[in-house]
Protein backbone atom coordinates (compact mmCIF):
# COMPACT_ATOMS: atom_id res chain seq x y z
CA UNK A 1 74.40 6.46 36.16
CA UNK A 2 72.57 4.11 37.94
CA UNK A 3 69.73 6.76 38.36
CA UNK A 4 69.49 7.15 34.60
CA UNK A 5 69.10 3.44 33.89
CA UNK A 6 66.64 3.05 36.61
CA UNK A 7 64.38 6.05 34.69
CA UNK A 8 64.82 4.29 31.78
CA UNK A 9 64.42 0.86 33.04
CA UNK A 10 60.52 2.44 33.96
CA UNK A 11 59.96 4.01 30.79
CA UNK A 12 59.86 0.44 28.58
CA UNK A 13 56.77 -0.80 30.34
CA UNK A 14 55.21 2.90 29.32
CA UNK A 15 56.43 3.08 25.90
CA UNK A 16 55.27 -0.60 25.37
CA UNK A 17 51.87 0.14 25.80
CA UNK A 18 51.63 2.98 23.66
CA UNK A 19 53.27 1.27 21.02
CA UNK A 20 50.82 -1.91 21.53
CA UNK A 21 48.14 0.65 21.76
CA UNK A 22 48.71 2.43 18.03
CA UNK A 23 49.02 -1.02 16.94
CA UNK A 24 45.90 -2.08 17.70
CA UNK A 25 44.16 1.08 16.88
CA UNK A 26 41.52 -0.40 14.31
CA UNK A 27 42.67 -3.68 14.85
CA UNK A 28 39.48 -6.16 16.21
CA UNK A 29 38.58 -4.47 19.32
CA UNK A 30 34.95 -3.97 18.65
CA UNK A 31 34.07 0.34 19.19
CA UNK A 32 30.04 -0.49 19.01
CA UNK A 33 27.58 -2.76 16.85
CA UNK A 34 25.83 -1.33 13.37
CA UNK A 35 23.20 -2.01 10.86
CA UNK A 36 23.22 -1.40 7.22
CA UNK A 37 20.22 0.40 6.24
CA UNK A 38 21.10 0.87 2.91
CA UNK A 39 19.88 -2.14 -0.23
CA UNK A 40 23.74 -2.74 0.10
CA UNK A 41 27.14 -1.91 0.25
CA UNK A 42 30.82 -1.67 -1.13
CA UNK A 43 33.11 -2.81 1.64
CA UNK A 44 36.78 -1.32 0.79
CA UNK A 45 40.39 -2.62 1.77
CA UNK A 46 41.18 1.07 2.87
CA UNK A 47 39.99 4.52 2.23
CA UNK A 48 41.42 6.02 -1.02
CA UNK A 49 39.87 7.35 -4.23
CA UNK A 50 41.40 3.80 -6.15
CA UNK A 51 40.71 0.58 -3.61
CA UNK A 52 40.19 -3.07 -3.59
CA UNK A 53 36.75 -4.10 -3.24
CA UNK A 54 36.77 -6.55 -0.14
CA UNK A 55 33.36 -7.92 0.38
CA UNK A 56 29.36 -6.92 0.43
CA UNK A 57 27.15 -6.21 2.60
CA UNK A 58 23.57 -6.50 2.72
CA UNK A 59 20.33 -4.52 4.23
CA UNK A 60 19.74 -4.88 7.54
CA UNK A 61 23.27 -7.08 8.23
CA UNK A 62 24.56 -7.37 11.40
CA UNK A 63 28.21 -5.63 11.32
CA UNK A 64 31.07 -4.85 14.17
CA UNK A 65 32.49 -1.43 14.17
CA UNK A 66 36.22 -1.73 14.57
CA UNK A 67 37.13 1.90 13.14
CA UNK A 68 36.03 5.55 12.08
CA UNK A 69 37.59 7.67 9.70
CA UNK A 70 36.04 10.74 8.57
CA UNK A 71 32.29 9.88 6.76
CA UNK A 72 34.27 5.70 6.55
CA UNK A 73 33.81 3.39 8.93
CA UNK A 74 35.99 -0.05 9.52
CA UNK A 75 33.55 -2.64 10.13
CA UNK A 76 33.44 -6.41 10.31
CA UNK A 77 30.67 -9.17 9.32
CA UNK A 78 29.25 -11.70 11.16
CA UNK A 79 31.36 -13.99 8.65
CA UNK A 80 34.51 -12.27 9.31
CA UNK A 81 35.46 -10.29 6.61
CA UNK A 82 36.20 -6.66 7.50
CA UNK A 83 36.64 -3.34 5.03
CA UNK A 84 35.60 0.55 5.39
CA UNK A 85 31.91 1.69 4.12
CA UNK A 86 30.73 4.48 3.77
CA UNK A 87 28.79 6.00 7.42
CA UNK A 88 25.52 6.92 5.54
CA UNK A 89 25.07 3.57 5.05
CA UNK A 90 25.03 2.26 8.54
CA UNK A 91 22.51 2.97 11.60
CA UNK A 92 23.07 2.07 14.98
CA UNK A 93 21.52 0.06 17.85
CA UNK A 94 18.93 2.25 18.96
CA UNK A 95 17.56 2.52 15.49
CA UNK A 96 16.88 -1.51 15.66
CA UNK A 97 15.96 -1.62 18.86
CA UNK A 98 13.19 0.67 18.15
CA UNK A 99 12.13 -1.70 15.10
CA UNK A 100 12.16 -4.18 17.44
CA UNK A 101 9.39 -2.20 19.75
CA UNK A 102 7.53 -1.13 17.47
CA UNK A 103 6.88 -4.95 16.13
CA UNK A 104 6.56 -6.55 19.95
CA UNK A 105 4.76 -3.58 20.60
CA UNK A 106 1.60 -4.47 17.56
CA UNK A 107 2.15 -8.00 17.80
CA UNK A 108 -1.54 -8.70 17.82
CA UNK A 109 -3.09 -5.31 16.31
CA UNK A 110 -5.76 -5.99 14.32
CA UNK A 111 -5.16 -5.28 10.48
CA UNK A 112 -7.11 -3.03 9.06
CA UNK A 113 -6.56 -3.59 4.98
CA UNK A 114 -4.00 -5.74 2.54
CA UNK A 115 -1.76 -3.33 0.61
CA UNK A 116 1.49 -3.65 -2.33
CA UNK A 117 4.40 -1.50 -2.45
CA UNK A 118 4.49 0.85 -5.63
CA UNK A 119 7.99 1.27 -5.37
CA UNK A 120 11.46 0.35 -2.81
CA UNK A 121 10.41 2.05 -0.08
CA UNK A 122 11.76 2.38 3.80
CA UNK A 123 10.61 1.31 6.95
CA UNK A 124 10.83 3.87 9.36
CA UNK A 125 10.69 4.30 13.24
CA UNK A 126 8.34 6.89 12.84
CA UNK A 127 6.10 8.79 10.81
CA UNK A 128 7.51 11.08 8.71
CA UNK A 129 10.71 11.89 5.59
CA UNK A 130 13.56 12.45 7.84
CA UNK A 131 13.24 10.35 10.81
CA UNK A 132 15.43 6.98 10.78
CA UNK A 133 14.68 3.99 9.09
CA UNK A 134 16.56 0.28 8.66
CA UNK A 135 14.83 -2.20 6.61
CA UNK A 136 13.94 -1.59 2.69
CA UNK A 137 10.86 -2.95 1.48
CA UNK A 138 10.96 -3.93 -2.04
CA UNK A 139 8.46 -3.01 -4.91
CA UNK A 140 5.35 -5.12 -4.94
CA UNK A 141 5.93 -6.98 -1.37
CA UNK A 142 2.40 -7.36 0.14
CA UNK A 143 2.47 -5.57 3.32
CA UNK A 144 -0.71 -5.80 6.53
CA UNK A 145 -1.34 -1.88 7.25
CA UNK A 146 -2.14 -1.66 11.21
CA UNK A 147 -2.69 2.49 11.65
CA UNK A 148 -2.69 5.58 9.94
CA UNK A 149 -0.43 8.21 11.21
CA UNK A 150 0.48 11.64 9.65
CA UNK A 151 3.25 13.59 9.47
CA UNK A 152 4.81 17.61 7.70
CA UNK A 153 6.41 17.41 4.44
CA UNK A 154 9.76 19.00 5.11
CA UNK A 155 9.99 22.34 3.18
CA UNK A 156 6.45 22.08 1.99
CA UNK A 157 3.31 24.34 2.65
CA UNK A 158 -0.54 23.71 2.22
CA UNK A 159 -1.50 26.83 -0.57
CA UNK A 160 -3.30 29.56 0.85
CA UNK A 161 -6.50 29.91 1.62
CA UNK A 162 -9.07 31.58 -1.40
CA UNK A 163 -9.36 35.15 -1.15
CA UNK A 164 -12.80 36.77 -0.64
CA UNK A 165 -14.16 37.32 -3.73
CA UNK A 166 -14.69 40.98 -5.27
CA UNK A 167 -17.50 42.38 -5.28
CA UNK A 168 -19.31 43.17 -8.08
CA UNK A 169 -18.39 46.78 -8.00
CA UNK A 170 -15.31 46.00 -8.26
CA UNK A 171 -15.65 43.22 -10.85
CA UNK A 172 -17.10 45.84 -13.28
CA UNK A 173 -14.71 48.70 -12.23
CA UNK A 174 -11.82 46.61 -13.50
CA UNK A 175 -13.13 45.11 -16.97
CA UNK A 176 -11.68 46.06 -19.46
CA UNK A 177 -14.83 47.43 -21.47
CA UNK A 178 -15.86 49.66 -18.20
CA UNK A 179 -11.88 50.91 -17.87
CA UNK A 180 -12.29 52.19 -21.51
CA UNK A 181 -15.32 53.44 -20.79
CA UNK A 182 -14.29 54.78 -17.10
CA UNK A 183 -14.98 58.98 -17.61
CA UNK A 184 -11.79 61.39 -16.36
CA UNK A 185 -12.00 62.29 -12.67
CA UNK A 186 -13.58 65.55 -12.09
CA UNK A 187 -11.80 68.42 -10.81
CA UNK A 188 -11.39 68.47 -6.70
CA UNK A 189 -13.04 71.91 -6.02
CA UNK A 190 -10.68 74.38 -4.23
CA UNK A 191 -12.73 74.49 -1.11
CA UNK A 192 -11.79 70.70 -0.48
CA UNK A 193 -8.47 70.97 -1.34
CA UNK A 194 -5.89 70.60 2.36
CA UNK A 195 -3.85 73.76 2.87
CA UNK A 196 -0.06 72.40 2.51
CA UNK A 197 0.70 72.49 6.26
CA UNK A 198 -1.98 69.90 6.82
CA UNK A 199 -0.99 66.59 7.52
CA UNK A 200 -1.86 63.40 4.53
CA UNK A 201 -4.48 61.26 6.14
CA UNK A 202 -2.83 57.86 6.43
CA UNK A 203 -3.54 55.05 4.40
CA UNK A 204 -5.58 52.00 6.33
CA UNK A 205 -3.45 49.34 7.49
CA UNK A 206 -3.72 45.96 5.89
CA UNK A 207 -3.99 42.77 7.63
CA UNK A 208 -1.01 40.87 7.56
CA UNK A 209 -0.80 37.46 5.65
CA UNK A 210 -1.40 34.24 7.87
CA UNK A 211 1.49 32.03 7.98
CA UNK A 212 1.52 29.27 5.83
CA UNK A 213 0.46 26.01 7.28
CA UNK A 214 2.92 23.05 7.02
CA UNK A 215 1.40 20.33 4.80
CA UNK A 216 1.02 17.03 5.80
CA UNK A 217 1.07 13.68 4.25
CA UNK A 218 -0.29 10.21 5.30
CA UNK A 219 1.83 7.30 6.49
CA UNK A 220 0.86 3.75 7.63
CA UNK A 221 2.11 1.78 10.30
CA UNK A 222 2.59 -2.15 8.42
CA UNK A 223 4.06 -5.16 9.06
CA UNK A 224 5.99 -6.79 6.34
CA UNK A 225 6.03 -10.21 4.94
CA UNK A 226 9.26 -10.97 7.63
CA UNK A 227 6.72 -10.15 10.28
CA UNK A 228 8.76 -6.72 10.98
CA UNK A 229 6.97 -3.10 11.81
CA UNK A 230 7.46 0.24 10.61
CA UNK A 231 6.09 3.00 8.90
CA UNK A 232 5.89 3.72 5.17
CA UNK A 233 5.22 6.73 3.25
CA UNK A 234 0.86 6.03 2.53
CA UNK A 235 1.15 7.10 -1.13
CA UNK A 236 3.92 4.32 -1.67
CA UNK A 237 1.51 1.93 -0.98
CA UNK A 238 -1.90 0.43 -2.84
CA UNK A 239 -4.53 -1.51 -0.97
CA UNK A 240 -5.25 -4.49 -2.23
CA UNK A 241 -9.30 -3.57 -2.45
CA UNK A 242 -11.10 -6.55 -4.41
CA UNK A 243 -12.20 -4.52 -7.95
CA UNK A 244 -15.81 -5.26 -7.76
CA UNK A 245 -16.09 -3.46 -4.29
CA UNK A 246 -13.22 -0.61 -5.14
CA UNK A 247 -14.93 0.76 -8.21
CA UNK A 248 -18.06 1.77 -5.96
CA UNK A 249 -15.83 4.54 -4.13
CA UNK A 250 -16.95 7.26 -5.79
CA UNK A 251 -14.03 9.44 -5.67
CA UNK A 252 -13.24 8.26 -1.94
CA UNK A 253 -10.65 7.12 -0.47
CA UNK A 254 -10.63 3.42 0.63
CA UNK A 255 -8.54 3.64 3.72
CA UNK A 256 -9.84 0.12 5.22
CA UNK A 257 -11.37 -3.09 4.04
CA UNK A 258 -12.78 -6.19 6.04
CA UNK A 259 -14.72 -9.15 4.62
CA UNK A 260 -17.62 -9.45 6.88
CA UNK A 261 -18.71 -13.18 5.79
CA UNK A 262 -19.60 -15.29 2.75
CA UNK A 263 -22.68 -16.26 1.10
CA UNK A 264 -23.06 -19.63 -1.33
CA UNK A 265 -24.18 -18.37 -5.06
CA UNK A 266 -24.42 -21.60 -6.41
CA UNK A 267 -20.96 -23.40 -6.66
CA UNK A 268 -18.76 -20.31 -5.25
CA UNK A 269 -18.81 -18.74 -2.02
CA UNK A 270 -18.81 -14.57 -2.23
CA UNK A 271 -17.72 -12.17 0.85
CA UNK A 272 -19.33 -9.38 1.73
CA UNK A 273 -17.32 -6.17 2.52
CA UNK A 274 -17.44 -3.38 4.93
CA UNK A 275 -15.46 -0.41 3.49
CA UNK A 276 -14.41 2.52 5.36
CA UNK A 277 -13.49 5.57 3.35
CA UNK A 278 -11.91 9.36 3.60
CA UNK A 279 -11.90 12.14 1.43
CA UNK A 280 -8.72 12.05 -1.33
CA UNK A 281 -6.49 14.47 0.48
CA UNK A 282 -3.93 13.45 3.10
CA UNK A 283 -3.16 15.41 6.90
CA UNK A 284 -6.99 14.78 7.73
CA UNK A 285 -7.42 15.07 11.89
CA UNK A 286 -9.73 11.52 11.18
CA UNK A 287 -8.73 8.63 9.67
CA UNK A 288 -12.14 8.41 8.08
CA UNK A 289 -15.68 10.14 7.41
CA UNK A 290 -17.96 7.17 5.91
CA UNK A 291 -18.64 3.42 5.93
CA UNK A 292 -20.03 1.28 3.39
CA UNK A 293 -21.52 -2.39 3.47
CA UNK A 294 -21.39 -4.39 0.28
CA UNK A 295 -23.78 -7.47 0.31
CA UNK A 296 -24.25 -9.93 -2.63
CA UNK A 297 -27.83 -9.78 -4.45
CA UNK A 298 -27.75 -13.89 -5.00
CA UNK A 299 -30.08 -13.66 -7.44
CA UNK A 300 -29.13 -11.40 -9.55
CA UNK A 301 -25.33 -12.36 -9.08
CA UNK A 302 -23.84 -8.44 -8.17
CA UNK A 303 -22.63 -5.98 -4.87
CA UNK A 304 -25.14 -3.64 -3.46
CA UNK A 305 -25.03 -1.23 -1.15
CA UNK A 306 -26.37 -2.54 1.85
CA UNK A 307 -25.82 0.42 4.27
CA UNK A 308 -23.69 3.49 4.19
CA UNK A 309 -23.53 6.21 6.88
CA UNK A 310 -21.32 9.30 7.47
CA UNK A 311 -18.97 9.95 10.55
CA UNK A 312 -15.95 11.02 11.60
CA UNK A 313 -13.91 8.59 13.48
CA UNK A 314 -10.53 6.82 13.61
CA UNK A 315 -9.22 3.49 13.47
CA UNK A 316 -8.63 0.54 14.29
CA UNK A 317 -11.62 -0.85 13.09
CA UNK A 318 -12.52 -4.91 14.73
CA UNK A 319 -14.64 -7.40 13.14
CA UNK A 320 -15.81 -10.49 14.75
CA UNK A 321 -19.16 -12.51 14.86
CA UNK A 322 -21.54 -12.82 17.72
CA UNK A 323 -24.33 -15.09 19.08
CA UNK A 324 -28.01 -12.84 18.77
CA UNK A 325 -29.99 -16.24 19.86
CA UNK A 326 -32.81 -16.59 17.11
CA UNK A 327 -31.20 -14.21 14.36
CA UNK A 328 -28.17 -17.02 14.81
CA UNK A 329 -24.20 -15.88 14.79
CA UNK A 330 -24.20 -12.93 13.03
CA UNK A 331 -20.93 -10.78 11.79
CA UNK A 332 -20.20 -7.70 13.98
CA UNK A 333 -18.25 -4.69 13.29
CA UNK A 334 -17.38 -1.69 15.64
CA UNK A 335 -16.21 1.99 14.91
CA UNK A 336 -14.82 4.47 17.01
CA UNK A 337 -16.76 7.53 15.97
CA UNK A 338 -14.34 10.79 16.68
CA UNK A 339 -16.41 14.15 17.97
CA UNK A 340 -15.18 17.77 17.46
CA UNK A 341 -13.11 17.85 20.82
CA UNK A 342 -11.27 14.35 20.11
CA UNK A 343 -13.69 12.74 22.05
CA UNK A 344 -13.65 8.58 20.98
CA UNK A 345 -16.52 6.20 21.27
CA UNK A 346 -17.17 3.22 20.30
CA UNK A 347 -20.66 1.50 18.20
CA UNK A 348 -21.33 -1.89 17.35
CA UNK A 349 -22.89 -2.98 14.21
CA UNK A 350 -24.37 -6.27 12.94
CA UNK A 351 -25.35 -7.70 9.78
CA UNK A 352 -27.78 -10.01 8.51
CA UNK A 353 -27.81 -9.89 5.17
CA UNK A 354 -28.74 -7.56 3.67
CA UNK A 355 -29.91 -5.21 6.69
CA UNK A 356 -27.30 -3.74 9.10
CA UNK A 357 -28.24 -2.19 12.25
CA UNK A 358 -26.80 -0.71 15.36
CA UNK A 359 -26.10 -3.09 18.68
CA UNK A 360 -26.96 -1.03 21.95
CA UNK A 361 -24.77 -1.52 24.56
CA UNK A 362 -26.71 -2.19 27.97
CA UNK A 363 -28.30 1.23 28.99
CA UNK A 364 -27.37 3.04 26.01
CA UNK A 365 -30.30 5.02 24.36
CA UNK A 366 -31.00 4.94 20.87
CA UNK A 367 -29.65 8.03 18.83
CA UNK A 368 -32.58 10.52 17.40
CA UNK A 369 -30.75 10.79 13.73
CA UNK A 370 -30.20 7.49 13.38
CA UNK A 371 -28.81 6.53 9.99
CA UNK A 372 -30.86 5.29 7.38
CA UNK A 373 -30.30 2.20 5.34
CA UNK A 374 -28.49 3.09 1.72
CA UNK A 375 -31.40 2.32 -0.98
CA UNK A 376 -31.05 -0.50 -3.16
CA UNK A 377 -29.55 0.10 -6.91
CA UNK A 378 -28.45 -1.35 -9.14
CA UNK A 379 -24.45 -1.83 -10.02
């Protein structure tokens, strides 16, 4: 007797904790700490089809994981309240701790144009549809774009490649005037007819078709108006290109902008641009093929084209000014030109208004083809 009450006497201390245990399953022991990526969401008492709506939360809020149940997930915020959302709604550390290196990371990259969001769009860690993203940038918030990045378009393929064209044989053999007036084939003679135990010549193989390449679409890494970074989806975003300078594109694609100076015409000061342009198709291996200076004709008040020359290269682009002794402080701009094996370099320009010409770096020869200055015309 005494034996049994000893067993049981240990068994309390056991069945205690189990029992304190279940009760505090979900309770407020914090399991991990999320972030809501979504604009916002429905916290529930419990998880049922028909619920009690018990509290909000916001994008990117702070919230304490305290349960998981199925695709819900028990969480409480920073102001106490607590309810179940739903999981797709909710990243996890890693996912801001990545936003956070990203923005420490380009603290003091230089910005290479001023652009608006067309629409809500996410900031992602990376480039590309699928990849994870917190923050949700709002239509029309002004955004500084830093670097171009690209990315494949899940489930999406660049359209083949033209076929040869036909030749002109073939053209004609397959009108329909020539098919009507195509004679009936002429009887095979017997002498060139194969005996039936000979074996059928086979047919010529044909080349299989190429695999279709994945397409690719353009994204931008940007910093937003709370000074966080990320990358957005390029076509959700429209640089902010001053009209009288974007309507000389010509079909290009503006992909950077940088006012070089300002010049007095009479009571207003104007700036002078250097664009740098692409062709209008995204997944390009540069980030541009062309630059363009603008300078202001004072007297006769409009934007020419001060110089223009073509090259492949990739950005950032810097701008600064710079000391040249009797020409004064003139504006300087540098590229990094991009050569068929990936190959960077970099080439300082200057301007004073309204010629632009190269800077040599010490030792550096001259190139034979140098560019030549865009003639004058009118805009």
């Amino acid at each position: 007797m005494k034996h049994i009450l000893h067993q049981f006497l240990l068994c309390i201390p056991v069945f205690s904790l189990l029992c304190l245990s279940a009760c505090n399953h979900g309770s407020g022991r914090t399991l991990e700490v999320a972030y809501v990526s979504g604009v916002q969401a429905i916290l529930r008492d419990h998880v049922a089809a028909v619920y009690e709506k018990a509290g909000v939360v916001k994008n990117g809020e702070r919230v304490e994981v305290l349960d998981h149940d199925r695709r819900f997930v028990k969480v409480r915020t920073s102001t106490g309240v607590t309810g179940w959302v739903e999981q797709r709604y909710l990243v996890g550390q890693d996912v801001f701790d990545q936003i956070q290196k990203l923005t420490a990371d380009n603290l003091n990259d230089a910005v290479q144009a001023q652009g608006t969001t067309r629409n809500d769009t996410n900031l992602h860690v990376e480039p590309g549809r699928d990849t994870e993203h917190l923050y949700q940038i709002l239509s029309g918030e002004k955004l500084s774009l830093l670097k171009r990045g690209t990315a494949e378009k899940a489930g999406a393929t660049a359209p083949p490649p033209r076929s040869a064209s036909r030749s002109d044989g073939d053209k004609k053999g397959n009108s329909p005037q020539n098919k009507k007036r195509a004679e009936p084939p002429k009887p095979v003679p017997a002498a060139d007819v194969p005996e039936p135990h000979a074996p059928a010549t086979a047919a010529p193989a044909t080349a299989a078709p190429a695999a279709p390449a994945p397409l690719k679409e353009d994204w931008w890494l940007v910093r937003d108006s709370h000074n966080r970074v990320g990358w957005v989806l390029a076509r959700m975003v429209d640089l902010d290109v001053p009209l009288d300078v974007a309507q000389y594109a010509e079909g290009q694609r503006i992909v950077a902008f940088f006012a070089l100076n300002e010049v007095p015409d009479g009571d207003k000061k104007v700036a002078q641009y250097l664009t740098v342009l692409t062709e209008p198709k995204d997944g390009l291996p540069f980030d541009f093929n062309q630059i363009r200076v603008f300078t202001w004709n004072v007297r006769k008040h409009r934007y020419e084209t001060a110089y223009r020359e073509r090259m492949e290269g990739v950005l950032p682009v810097t701008v600064s000014q710079e000391n040249f002794d009797k020409e004064g402080v003139l504006p300087v701009f540098i590229l990094r030109a991009q050569d068929d094996q990936g190959n960077v370099t970099e080439r300082k320009y200057k301007l004073n208004t309204p010629i632009v010409r190269r800077v040599l770096a010490p030792g550096e020869a001259p190139q034979r083809s140098s560019p030549k200055r865009a003639p004058r015309r009118k805009r």
